[in-house]
N, C-alpha and C. Protein backbone atom coordinates (compact mmCIF):
# COMPACT_ATOMS: atom_id res chain seq x y z
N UNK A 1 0.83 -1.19 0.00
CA UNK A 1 0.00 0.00 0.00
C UNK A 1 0.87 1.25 0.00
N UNK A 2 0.17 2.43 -0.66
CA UNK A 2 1.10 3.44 -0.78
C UNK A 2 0.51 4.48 0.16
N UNK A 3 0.75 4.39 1.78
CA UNK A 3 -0.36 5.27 2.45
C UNK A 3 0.88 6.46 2.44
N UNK A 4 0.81 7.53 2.41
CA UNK A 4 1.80 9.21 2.79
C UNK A 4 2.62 8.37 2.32
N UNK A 5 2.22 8.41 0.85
CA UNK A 5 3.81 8.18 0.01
C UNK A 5 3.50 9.41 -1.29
N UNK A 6 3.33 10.52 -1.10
CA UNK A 6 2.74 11.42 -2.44
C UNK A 6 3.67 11.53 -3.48
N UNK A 7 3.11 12.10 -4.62
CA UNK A 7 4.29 12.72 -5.50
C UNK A 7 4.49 11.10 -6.83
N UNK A 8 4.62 11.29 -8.09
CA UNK A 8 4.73 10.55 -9.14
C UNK A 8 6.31 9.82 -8.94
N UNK A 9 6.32 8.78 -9.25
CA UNK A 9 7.48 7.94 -9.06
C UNK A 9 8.14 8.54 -10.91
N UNK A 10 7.19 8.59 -11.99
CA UNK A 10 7.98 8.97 -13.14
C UNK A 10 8.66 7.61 -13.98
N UNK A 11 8.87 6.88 -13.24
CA UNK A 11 9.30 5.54 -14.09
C UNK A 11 11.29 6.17 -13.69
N UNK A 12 11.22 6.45 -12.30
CA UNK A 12 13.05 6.71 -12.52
C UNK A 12 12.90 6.44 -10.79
N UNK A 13 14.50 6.45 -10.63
CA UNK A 13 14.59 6.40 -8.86
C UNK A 13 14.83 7.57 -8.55
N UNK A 14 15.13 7.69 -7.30
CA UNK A 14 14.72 8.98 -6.56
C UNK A 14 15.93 9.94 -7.04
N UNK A 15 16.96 9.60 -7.03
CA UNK A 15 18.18 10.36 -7.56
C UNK A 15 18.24 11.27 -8.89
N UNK A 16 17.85 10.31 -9.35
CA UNK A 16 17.80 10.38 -11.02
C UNK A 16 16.12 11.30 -11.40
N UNK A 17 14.95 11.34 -9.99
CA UNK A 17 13.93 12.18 -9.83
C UNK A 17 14.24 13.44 -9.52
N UNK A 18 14.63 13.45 -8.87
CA UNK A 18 15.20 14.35 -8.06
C UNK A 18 16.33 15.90 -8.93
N UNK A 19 17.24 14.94 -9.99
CA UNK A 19 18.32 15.96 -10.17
C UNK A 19 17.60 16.49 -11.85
N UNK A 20 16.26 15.48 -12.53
CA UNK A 20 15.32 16.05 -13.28
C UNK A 20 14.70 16.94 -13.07
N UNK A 21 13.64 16.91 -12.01
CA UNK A 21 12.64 18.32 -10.73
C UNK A 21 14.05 19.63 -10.65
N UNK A 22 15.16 19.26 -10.57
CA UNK A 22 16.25 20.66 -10.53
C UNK A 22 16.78 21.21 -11.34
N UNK A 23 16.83 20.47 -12.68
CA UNK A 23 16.90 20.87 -14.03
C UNK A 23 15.94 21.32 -14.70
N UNK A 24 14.64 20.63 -14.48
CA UNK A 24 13.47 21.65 -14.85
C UNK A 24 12.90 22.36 -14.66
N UNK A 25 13.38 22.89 -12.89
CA UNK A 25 12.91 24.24 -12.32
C UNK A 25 13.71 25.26 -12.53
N UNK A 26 15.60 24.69 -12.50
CA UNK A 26 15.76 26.10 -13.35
C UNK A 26 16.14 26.12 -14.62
N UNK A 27 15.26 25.67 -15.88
CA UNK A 27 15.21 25.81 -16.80
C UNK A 27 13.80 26.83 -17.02
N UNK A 28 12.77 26.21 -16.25
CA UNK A 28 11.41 27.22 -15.85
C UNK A 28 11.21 28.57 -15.44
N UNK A 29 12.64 28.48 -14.30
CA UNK A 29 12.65 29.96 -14.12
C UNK A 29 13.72 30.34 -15.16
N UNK A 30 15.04 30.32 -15.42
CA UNK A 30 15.36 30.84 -16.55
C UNK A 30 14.99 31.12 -17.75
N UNK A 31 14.08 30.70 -18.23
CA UNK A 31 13.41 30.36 -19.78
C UNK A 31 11.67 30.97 -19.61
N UNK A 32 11.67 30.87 -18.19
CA UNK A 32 9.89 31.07 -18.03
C UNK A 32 8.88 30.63 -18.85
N UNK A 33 9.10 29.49 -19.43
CA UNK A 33 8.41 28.81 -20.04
C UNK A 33 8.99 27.39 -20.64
N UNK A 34 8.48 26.27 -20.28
CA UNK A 34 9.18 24.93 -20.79
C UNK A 34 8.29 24.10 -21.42
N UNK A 35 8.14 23.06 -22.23
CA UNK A 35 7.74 21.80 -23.04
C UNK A 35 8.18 20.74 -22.21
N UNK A 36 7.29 20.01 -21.62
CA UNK A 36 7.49 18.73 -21.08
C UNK A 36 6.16 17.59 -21.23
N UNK A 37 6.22 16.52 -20.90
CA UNK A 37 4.84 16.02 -20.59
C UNK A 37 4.34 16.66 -19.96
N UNK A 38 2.99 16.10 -19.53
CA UNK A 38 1.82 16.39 -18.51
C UNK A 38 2.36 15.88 -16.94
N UNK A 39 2.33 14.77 -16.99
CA UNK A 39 2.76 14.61 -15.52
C UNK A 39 4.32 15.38 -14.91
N UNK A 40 5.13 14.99 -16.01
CA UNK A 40 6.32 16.17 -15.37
C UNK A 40 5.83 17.64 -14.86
N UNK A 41 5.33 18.36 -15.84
CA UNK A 41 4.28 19.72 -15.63
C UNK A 41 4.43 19.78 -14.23
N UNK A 42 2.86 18.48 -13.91
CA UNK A 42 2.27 18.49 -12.90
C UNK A 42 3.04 18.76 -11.77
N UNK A 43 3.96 17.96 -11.59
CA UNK A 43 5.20 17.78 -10.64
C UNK A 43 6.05 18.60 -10.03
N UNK A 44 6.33 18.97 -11.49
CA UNK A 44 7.68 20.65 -11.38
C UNK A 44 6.21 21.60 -10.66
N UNK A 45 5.32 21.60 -11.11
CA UNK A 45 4.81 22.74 -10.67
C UNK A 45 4.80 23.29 -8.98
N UNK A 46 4.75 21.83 -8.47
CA UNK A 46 4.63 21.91 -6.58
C UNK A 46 6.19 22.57 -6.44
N UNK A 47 7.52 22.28 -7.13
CA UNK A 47 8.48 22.91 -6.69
C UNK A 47 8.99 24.03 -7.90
N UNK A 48 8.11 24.53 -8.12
CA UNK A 48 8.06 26.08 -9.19
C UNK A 48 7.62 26.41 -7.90
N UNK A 49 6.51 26.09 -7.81
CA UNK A 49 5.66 27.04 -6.71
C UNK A 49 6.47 27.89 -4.91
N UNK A 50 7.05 26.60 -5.20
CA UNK A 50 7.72 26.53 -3.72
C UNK A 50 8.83 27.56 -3.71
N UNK A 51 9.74 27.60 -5.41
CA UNK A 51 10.89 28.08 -4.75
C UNK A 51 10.65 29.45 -5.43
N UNK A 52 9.51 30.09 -5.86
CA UNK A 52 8.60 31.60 -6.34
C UNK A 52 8.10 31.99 -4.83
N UNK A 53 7.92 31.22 -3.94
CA UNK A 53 7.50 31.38 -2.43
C UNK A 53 8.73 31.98 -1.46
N UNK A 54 10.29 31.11 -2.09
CA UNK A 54 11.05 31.77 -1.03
C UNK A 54 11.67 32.88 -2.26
N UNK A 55 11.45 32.63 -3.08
CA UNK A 55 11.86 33.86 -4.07
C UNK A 55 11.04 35.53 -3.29
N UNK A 56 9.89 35.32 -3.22
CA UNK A 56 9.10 36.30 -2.39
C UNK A 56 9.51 36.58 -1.29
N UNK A 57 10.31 35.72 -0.25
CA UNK A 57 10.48 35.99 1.08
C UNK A 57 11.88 36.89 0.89
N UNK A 58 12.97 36.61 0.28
CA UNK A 58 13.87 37.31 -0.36
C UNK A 58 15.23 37.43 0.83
N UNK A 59 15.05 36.65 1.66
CA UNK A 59 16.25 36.84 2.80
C UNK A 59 17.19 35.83 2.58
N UNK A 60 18.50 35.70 3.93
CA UNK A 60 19.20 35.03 3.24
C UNK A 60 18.89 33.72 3.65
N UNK A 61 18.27 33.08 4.29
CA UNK A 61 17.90 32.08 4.37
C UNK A 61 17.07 31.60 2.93
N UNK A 62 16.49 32.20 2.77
CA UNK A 62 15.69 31.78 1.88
C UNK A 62 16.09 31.34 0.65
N UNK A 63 16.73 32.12 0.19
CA UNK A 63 18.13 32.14 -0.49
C UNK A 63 19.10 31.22 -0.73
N UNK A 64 19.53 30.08 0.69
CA UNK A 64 20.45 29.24 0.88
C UNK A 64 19.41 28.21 0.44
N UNK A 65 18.04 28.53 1.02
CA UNK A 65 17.17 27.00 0.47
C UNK A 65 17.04 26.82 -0.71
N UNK A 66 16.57 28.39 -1.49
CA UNK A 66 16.59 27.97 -2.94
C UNK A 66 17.92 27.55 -3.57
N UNK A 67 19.33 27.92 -3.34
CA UNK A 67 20.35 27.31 -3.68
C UNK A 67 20.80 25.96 -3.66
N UNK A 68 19.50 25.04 -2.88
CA UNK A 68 19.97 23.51 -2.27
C UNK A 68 19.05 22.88 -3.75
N UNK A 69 18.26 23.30 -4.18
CA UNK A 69 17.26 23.00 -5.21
C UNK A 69 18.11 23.36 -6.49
N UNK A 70 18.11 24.68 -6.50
CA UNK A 70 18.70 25.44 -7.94
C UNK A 70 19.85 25.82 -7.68
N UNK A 71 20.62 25.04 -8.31
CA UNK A 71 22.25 24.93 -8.25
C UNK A 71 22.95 26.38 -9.34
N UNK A 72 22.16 26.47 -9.74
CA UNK A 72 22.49 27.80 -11.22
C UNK A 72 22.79 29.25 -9.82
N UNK A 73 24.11 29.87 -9.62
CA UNK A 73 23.50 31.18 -9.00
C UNK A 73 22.97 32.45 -9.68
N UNK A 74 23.29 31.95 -11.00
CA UNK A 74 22.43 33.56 -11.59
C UNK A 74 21.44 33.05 -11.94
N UNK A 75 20.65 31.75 -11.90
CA UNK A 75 19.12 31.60 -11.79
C UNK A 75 18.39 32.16 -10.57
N UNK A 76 19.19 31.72 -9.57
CA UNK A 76 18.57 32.20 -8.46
C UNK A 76 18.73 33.51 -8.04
N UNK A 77 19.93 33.97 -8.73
CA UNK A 77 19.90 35.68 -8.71
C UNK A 77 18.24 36.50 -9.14
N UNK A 78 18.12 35.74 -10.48
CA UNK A 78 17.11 36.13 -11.42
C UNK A 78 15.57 36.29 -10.24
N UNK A 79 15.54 34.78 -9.82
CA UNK A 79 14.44 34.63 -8.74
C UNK A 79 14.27 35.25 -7.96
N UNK A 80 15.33 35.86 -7.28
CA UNK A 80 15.01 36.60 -5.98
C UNK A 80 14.95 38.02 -6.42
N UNK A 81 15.47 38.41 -7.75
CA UNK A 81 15.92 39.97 -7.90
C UNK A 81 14.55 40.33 -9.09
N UNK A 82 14.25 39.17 -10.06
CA UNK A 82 12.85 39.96 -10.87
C UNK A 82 11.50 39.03 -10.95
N UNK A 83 11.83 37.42 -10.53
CA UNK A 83 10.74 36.80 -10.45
C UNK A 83 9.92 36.99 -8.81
N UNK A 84 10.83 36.79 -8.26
CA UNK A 84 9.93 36.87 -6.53
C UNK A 84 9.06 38.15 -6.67
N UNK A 85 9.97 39.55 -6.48
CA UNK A 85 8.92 40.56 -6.33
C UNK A 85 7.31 40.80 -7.54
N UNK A 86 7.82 39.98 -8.59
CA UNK A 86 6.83 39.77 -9.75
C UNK A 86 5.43 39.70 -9.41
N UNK A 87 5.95 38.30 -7.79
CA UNK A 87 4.37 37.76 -7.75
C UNK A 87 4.23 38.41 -5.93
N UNK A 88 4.60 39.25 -5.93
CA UNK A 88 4.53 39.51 -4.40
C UNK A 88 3.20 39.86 -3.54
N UNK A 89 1.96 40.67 -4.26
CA UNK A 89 1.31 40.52 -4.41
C UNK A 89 -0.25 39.46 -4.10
N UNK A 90 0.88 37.89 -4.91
CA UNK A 90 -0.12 37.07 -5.36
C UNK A 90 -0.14 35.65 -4.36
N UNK A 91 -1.38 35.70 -3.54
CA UNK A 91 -0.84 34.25 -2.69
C UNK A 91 -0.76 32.64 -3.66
N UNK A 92 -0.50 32.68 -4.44
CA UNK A 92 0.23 31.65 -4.83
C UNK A 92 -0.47 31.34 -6.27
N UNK A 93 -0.31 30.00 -7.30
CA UNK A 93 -1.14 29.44 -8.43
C UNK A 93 0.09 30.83 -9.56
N UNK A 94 1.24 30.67 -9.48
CA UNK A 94 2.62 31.05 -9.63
C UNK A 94 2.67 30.45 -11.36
N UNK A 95 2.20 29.36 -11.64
CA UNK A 95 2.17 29.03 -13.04
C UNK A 95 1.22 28.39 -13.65
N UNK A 96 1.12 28.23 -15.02
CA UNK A 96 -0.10 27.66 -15.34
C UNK A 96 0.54 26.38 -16.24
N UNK A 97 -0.41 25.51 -16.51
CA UNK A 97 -0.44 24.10 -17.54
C UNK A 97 -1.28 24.57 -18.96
N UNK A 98 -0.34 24.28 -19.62
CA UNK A 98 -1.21 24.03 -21.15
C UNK A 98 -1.06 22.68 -21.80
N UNK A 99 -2.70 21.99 -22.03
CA UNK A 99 -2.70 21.11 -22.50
C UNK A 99 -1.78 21.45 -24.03
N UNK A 100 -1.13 20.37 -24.79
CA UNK A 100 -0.69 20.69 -26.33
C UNK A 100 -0.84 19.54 -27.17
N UNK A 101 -1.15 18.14 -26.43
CA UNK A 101 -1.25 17.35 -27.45
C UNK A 101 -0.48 16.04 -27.16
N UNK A 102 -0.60 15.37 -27.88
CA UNK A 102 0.09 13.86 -27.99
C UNK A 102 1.37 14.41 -28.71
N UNK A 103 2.85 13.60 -28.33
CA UNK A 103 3.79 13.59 -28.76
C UNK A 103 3.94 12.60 -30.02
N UNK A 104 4.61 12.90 -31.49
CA UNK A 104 4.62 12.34 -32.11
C UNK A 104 5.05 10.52 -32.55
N UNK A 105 6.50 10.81 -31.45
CA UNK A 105 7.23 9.38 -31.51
C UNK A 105 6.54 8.39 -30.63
N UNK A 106 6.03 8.74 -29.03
CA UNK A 106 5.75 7.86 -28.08
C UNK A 106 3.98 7.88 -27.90
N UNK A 107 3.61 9.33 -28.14
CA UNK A 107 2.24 9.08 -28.02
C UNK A 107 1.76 9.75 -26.36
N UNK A 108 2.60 10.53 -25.74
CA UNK A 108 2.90 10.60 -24.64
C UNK A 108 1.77 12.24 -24.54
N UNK A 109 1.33 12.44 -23.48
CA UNK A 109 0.53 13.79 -23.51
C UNK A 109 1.41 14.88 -22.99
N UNK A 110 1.69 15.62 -24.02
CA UNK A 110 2.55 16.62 -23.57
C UNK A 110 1.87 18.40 -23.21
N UNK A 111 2.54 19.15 -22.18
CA UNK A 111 1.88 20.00 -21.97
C UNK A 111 3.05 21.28 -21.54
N UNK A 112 3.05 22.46 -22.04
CA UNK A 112 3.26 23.86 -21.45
C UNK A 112 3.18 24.25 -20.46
N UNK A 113 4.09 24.16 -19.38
CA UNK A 113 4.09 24.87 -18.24
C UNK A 113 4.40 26.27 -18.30
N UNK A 114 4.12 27.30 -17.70
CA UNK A 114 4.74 28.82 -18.09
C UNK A 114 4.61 29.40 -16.70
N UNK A 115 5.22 30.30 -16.25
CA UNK A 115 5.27 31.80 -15.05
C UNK A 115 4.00 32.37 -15.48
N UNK A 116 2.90 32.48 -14.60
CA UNK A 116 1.82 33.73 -15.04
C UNK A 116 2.15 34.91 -15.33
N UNK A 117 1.46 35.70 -16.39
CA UNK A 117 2.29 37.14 -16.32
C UNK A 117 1.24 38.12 -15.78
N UNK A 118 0.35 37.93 -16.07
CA UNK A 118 -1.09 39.14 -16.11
C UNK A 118 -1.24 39.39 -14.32
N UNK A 119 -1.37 40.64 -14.14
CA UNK A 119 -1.57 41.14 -12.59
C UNK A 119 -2.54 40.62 -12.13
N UNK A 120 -1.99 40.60 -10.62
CA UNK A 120 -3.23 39.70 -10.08
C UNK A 120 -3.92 40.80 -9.15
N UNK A 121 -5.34 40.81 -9.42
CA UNK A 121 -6.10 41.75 -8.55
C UNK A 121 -6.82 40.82 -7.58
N UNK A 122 -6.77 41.15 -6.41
CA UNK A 122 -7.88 40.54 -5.61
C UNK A 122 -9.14 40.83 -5.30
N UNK A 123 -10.23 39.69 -5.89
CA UNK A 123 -11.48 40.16 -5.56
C UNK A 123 -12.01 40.40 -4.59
N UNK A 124 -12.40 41.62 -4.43
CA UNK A 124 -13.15 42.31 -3.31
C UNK A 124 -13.93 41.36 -2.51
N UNK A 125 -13.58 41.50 -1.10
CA UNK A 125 -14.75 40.44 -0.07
C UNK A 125 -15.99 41.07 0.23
N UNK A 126 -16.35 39.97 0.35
CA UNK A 126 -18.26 40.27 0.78
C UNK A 126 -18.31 40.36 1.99
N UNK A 127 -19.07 41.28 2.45
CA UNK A 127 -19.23 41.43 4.00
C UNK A 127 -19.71 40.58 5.00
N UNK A 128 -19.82 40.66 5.77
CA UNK A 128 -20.47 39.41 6.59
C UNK A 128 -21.76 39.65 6.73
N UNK A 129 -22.44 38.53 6.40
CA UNK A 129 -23.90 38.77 6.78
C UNK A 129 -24.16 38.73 8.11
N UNK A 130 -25.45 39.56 7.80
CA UNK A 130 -25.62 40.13 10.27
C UNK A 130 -26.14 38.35 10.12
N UNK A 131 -25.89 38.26 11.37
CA UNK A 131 -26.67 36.85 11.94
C UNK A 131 -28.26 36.61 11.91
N UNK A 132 -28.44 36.01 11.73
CA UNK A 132 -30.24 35.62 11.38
C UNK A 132 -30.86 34.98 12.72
N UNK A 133 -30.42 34.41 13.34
CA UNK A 133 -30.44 33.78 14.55
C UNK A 133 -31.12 35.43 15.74
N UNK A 134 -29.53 35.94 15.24
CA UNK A 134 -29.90 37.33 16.55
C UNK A 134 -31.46 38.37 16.61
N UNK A 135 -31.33 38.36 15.47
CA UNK A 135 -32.21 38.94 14.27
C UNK A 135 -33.78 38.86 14.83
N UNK A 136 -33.67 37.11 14.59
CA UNK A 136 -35.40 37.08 14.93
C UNK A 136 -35.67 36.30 16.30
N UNK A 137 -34.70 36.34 17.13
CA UNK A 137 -34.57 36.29 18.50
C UNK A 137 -35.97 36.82 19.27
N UNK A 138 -35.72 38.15 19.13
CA UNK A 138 -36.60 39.20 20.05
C UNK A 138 -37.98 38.68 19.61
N UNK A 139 -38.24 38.67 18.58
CA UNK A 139 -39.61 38.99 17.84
C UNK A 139 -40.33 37.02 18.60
N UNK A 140 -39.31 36.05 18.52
CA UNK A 140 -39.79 34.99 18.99
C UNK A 140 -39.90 34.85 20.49
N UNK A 141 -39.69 35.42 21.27
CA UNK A 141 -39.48 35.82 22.70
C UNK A 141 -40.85 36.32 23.02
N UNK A 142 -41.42 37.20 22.01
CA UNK A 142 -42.72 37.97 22.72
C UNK A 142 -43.97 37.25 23.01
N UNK A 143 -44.38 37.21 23.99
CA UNK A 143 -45.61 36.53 23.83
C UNK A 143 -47.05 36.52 22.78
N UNK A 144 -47.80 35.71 22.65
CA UNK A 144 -48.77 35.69 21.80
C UNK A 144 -49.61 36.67 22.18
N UNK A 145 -50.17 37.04 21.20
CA UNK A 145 -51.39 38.02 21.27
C UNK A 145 -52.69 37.71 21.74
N UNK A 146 -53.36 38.11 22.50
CA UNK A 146 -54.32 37.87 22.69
C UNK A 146 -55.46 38.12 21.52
N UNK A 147 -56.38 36.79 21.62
CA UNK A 147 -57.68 37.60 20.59
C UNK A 147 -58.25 38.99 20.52
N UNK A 148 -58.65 39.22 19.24
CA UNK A 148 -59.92 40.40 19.44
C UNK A 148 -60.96 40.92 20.09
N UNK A 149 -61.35 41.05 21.11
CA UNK A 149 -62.73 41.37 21.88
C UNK A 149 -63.83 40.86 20.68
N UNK A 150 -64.65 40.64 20.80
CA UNK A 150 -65.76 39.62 20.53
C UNK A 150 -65.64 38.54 19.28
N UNK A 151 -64.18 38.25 19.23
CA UNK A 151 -63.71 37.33 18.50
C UNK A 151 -64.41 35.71 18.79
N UNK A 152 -64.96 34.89 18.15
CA UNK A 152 -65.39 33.48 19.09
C UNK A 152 -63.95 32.64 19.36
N UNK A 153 -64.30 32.01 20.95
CA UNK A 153 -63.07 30.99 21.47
C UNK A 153 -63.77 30.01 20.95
N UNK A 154 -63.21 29.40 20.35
CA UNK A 154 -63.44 27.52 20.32
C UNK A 154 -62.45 26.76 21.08
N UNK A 155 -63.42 25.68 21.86
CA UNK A 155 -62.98 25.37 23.04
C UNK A 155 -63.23 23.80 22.40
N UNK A 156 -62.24 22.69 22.66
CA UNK A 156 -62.50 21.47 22.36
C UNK A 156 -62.80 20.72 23.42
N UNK A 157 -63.81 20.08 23.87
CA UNK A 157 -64.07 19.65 25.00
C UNK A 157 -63.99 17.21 24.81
C-alpha cells in the first residue's frame, strides 16, 4: 500500500527524480516557459511554486534554500531579484499548464508549463452577513397576542 507516500514515481529512482525536478525548475525559471509532458508539468509545478515562495520571502535564508534546489547562481539571482517581487502581491497558483497534445514518436501527452504574467487583482470580499439567529430572536421571545374582543373561542371539550 502506498499510504503518505505522495508525488509521481515517473518511471526513474529517486536520484535520477530528483536531479530532473532541478533541471526543470531552473530551466522554468530561466526560460519562463518549458515543453514537457503532462505529468512532469504536474510535478515541477509543486516545486516552481515553492521556490517563487522563497523567491518572495527574499532573505538570506531563503536564499540558501533555494540554492539547495537550484544549483544555477544567476538563476537564483534572477528569482530573488525579478521573479519573486513579480508575484509579491499574489498568494500563490505562480504558473499555469497548457494542454498541447500527444507527442509524435511515443504518443505521450505533452503540456506547457509557463510563469503567469497578467496582474493579479484581488477580488473584493463580501461582507459578513448580520446573523439571522440574533435577528429574529426578540420577535420569537414575545408573547402571543391575545384575541380580538368579541372574536369566538373555540374550546374542544
Amino acid at each position: 500500500m502506498r499510504h503518505n507516500k505522495a508525488g509521481r514515481k515517473l518511471g526513474r529512482n529517486s536520484s535520477h527524480r530528483n536531479a530532473m525536478m532541478r533541471n526543470m525548475v531552473t530551466s522554468l525559471i530561466a526560460n519562463e516557459k518549458i515543453t514537457t509532458t503532462d505529468t512532469r508539468a504536474k510535478e515541477l509545478r509543486k516545486i516552481a511554486d515553492r521556490m517563487i515562495t522563497l523567491g518572495k520571502r527574499g532573505d538570506l535564508h531563503a536564499r540558501r534554500l533555494a540554492l539547495q534546489v537550484i544549483r544555477d547562481r544567476k538563476v537564483v539571482a534572477k528569482l530573488f531579484d525579478q521573479v519573486g517581487p513579480r508575484y509579491k502581491d499574489r498568494p500563490g497558483g505562480y504558473t499555469r499548464i497548457y494542454k498541447l497534445g500527444n507527442r509524435p514518436g511515443d504518443n505521450a501527452p505533452l503540456a506547457q508549463i509557463e510563469l503567469v504574467e497578467e496582474e493579479f487583482t484581488p477580488r473584493p470580499r463580501k461582507a459578513a452577513p448580520a446573523p439571522v439567529a440574533a435577528a429574529a430572536a426578540p420577535e420569537a421571545l414575545k408573547a402571543p397576542e391575545a384575541p380580538a374582543e368579541g372574536a369566538a373561542v373555540s374550546e374542544d371539550k
